[in-house]
Protein backbone atom coordinates (compact mmCIF):
# COMPACT_ATOMS: atom_id res chain seq x y z
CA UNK A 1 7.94 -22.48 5.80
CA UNK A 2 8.68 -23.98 2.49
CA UNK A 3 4.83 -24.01 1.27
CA UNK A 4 5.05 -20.31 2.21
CA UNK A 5 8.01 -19.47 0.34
CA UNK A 6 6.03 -21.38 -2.89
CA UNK A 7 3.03 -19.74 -2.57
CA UNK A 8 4.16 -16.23 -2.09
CA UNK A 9 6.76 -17.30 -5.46
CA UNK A 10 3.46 -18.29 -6.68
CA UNK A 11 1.57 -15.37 -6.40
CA UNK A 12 4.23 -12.85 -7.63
CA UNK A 13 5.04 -14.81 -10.77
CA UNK A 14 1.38 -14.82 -11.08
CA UNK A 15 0.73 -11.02 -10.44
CA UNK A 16 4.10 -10.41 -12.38
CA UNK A 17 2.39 -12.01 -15.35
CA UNK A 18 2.12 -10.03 -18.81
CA UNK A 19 -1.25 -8.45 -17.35
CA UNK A 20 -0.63 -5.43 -17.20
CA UNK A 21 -2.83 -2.58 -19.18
CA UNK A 22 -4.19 0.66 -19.32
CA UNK A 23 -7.67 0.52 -17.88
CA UNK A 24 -10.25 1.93 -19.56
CA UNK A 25 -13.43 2.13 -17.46
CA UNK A 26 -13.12 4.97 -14.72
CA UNK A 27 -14.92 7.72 -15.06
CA UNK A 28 -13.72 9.60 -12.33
CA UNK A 29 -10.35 11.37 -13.66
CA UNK A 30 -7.82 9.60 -15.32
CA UNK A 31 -7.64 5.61 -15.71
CA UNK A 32 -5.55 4.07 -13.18
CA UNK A 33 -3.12 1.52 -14.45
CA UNK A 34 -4.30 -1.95 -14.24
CA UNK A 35 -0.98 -3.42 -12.06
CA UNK A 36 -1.94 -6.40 -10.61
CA UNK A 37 1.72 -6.24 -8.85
CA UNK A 38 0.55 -3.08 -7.20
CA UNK A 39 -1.95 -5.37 -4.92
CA UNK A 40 0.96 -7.19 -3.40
CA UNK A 41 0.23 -5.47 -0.27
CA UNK A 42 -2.56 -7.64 0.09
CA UNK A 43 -0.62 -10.94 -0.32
CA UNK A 44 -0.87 -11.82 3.59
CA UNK A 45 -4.56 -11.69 3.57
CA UNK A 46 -4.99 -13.26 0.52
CA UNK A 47 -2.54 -16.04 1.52
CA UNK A 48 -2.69 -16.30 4.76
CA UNK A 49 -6.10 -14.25 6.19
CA UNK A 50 -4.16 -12.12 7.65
CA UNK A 51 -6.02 -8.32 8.31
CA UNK A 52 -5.20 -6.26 5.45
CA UNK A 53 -3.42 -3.53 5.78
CA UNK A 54 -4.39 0.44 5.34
CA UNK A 55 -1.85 0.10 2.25
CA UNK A 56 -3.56 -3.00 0.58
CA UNK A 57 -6.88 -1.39 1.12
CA UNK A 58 -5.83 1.66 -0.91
CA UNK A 59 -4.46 -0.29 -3.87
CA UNK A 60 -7.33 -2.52 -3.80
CA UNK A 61 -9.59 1.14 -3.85
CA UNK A 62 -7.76 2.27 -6.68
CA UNK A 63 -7.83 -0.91 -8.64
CA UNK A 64 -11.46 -1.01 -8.23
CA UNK A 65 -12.26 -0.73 -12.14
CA UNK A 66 -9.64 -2.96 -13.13
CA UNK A 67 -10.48 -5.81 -10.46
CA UNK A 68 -13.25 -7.18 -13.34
CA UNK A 69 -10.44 -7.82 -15.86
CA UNK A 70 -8.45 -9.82 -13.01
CA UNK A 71 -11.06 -11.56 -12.14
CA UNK A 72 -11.29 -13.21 -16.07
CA UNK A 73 -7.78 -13.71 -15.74
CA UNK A 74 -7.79 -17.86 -14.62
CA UNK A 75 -4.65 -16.95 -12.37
CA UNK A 76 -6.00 -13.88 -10.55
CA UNK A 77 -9.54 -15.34 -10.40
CA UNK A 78 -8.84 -17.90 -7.44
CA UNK A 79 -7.61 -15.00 -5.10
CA UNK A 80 -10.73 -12.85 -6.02
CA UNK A 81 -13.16 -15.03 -5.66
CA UNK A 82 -11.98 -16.90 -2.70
CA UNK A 83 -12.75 -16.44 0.81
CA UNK A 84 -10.29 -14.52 2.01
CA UNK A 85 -10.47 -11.97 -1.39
CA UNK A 86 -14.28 -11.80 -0.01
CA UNK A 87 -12.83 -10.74 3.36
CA UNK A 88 -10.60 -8.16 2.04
CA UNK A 89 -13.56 -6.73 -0.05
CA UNK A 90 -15.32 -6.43 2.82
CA UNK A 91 -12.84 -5.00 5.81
CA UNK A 92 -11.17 -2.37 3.29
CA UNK A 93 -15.56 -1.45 2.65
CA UNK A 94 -15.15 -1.53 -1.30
CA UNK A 95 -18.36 -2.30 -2.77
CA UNK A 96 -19.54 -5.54 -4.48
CA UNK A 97 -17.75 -5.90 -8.16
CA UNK A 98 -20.22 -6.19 -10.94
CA UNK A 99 -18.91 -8.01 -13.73
């Protein structure tokens, strides 16, 4: 219980990190606003491979174009890449990032 309680302090001290910008590559409308803190939904099956929910599937949708930027970030990177950020990608059917 306590290595839960670190990691999920973790992982909002990392997502609450000075990250936060104006994306600029959507085409489609206006930019969404890069907020990694917005994909806390997603926390359970990024920690914990839990199924991700209908709610961390639509952030993660609508973060799409900023997920590149996170993913150059050293602290965000581990949770993209890693098996479980694979898994997410592919139950919530977003489509492969190119970088």
């Amino acid at each position: 219980m306590k290595l839960y309680a670190i990691q999920l302090l973790l992982l909002v001290a990392v997502l609450a990190s000075p990250f936060t910008t104006v994306c600029l590559a959507s085409r489609a409308g206006p930019p969404p606003k890069c907020d990694p803190l917005a994909l806390r939904p997603c926390a359970p099956a990024a920690i914990y491979g839990a199924r991700p929910s209908g709610e961390c599937c639509a952030e993660v949708r609508e973060q799409m174009p900023c997920l590149c930027r996170y993913r150059k970030n050293l602290d965000l990177n581990r949770y993209i890449n890693s098996r479980d950020g694979r898994r997410i990608a592919a139950v919530c059917r977003v489509r492969r990032l190119r970088c």
